[in-house]
Structure formats: C-alpha cells, structure tokens
Protein backbone atom coordinates (compact mmCIF):
# COMPACT_ATOMS: atom_id res chain seq x y z
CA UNK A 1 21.40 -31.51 2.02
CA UNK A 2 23.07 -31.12 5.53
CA UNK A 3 25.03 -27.92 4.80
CA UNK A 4 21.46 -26.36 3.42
CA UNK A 5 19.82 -27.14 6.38
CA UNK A 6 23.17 -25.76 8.32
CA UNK A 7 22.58 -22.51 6.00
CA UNK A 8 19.04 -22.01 6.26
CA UNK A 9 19.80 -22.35 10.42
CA UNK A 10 22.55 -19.82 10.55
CA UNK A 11 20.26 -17.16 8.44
CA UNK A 12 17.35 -17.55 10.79
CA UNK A 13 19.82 -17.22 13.63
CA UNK A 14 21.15 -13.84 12.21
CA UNK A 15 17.75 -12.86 11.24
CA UNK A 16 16.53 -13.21 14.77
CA UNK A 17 19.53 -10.62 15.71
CA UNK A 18 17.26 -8.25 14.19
CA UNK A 19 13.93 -8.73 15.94
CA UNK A 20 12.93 -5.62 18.40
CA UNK A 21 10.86 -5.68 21.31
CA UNK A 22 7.49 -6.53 20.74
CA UNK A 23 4.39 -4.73 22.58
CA UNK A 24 2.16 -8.29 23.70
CA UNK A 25 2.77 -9.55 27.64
CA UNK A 26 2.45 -13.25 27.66
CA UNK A 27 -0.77 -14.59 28.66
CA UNK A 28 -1.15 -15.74 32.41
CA UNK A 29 -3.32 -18.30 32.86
CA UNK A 30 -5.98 -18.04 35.79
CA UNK A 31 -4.89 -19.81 38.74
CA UNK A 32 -8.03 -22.77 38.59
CA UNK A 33 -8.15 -26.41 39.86
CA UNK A 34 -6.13 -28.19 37.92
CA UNK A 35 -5.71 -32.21 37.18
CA UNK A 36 -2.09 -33.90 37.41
CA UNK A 37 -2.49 -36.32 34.48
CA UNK A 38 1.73 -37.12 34.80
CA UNK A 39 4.53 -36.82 37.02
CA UNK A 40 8.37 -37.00 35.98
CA UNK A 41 11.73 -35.53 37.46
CA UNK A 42 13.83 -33.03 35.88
CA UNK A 43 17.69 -32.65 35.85
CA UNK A 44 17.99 -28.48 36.21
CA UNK A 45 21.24 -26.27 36.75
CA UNK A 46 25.12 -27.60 35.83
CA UNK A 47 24.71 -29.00 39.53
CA UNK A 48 21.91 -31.85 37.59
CA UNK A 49 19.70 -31.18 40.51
CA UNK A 50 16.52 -32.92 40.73
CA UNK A 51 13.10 -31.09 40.62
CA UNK A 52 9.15 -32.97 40.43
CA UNK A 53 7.49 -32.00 37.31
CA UNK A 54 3.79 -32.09 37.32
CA UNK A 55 1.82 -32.33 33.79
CA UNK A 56 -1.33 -31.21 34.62
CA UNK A 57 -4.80 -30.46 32.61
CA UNK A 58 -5.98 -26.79 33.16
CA UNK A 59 -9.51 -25.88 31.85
CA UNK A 60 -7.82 -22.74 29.88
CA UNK A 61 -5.00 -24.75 28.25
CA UNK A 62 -5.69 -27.75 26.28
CA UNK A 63 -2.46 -28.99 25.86
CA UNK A 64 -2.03 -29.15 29.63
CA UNK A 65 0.83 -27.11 31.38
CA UNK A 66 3.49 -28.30 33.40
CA UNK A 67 4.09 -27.08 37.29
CA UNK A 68 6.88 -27.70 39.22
CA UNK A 69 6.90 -25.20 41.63
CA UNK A 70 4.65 -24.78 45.43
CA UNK A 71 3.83 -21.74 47.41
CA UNK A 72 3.38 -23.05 51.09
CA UNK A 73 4.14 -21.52 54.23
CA UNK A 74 7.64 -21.70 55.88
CA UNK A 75 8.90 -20.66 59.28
CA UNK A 76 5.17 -18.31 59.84
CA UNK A 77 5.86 -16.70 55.60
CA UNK A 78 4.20 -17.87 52.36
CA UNK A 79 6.77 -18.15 49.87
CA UNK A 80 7.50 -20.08 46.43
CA UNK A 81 9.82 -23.18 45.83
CA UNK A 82 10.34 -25.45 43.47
CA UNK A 83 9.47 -29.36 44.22
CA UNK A 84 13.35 -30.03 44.59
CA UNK A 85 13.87 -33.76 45.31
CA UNK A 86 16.08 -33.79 48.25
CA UNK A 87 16.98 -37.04 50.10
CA UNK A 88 17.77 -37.48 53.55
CA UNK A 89 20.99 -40.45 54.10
CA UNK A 90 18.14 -43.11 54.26
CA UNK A 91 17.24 -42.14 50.16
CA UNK A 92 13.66 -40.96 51.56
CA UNK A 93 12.61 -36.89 50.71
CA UNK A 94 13.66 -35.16 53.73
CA UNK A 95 10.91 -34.50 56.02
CA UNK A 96 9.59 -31.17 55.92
CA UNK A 97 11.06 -30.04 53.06
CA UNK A 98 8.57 -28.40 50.20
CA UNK A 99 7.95 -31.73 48.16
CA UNK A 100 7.28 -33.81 51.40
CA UNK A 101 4.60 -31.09 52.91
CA UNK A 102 3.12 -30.80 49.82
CA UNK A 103 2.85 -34.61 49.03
CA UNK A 104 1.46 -35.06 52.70
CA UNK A 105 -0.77 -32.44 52.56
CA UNK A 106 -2.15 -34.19 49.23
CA UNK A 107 -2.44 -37.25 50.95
CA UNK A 108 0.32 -39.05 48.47
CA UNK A 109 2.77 -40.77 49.81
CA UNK A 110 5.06 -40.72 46.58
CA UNK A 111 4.57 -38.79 43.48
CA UNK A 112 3.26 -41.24 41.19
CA UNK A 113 0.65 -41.35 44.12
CA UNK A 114 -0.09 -37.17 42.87
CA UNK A 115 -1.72 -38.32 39.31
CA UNK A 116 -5.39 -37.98 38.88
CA UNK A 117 -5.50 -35.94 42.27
CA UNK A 118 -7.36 -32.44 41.50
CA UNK A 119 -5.04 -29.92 42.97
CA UNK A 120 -5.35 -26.01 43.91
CA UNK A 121 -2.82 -23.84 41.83
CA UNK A 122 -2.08 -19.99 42.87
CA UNK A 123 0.10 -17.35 40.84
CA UNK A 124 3.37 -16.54 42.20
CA UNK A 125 4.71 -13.36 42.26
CA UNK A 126 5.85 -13.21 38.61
CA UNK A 127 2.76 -14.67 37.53
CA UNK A 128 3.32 -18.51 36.94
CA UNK A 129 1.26 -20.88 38.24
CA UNK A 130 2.37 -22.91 41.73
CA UNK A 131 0.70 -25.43 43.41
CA UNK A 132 -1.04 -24.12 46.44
CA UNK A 133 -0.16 -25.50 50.02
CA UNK A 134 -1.33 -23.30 52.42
C-alpha cells in the first residue's frame, strides 16, 4: 500500500511539472475590521525566528485568515513589518519595537490580551492584509 501511495505522489509531482501559467489573480480581500479569535507564535526562516500570528474572523472569509504582519509609522514613514517577537535581556518585547507599539496602541499588554479585540486591517503594498497602527 505504501509504495502506491509513494507512486501515485511522484506522478502528481511530475504532472504538476506540466502545469502553465494560469490567467486568475488571487483574490484580495477588502481591508475591513476584523476580530482576533486566536493568537500563537510562529518559528519562520532557518534562523527559527519568532513572529505573532493572529487568527482573525473577517466578514469576507469564513474560515477566518491569519495576520501577522503591521503597517505603523517608524522614524516620520509608514511602512510594513511583521509582529517579530524580539526580547530585550530582561525576556520582555523590546520597547518600541513593531509588536510592542502595536500591542500598546491596542491597549494589550500581552498577546493573549489581543483576542476578542476588533482590530483595523489595511493592505500592504502587495496586497495582503496588515494590521493597521497608524
């Protein structure tokens, strides 16, 4: 049974060699108040950095979409960052960093603190939703 499952794997794989380009963009989803129902930290990169993921309800998605990044303002410039979880040598986020503005801003002192909170989103500049913070 194993190597037919191992088979019918390896012909998908070199069928999907063969698929073109297709025509349809992917569907961006209107940047809307949305509801963070779940919070959770993910390892990203070789480096196993740490980044906030938000699982949020949006009224256009009902599965619910996950966010991790924030568009805030930084040195006088509105740009987009992800909700890296940086500690300072106490083990608190470092003050002034993305995640702590945007927690303080969102009157949460902690992430957990960030569920049920209804929460502005924006697009970013290649059209994924961010949490706005400015």
């Amino acid at each position: 049974m194993e190597q037919e499952e191992i088979k019918t794997n390896e012909e998908t794989t070199q069928q999907d060699l063969k698929i073109g380009i297709g025509t349809k963009e992917t569907i961006s989803l209107k940047a809307e108040k949305v509801v963070v129902l779940n919070v959770d930290i993910k390892t990203v990169g070789a480096k196993g950095s740490h980044m906030l993921e938000c699982f949020c309800s949006h009224p256009e998605k009902k599965d619910g979409i996950k966010i991790s990044s924030v568009k805030w303002e930084n040195k006088g410039k509105l740009e987009v960052t992800g909700l890296w979880i940086n500690k300072d040598e106490d083990g608190m986020l470092r003050k002034n960093s993305a995640i702590a503005l945007f927690l303080e801003s969102n009157n949460a002192n902690n992430a957990e603190e960030l569920i049920s909170k209804e929460l502005n989103t924006v697009l970013d500049d290649k059209g994924y939703l961010a949490f706005k913070n400015y």
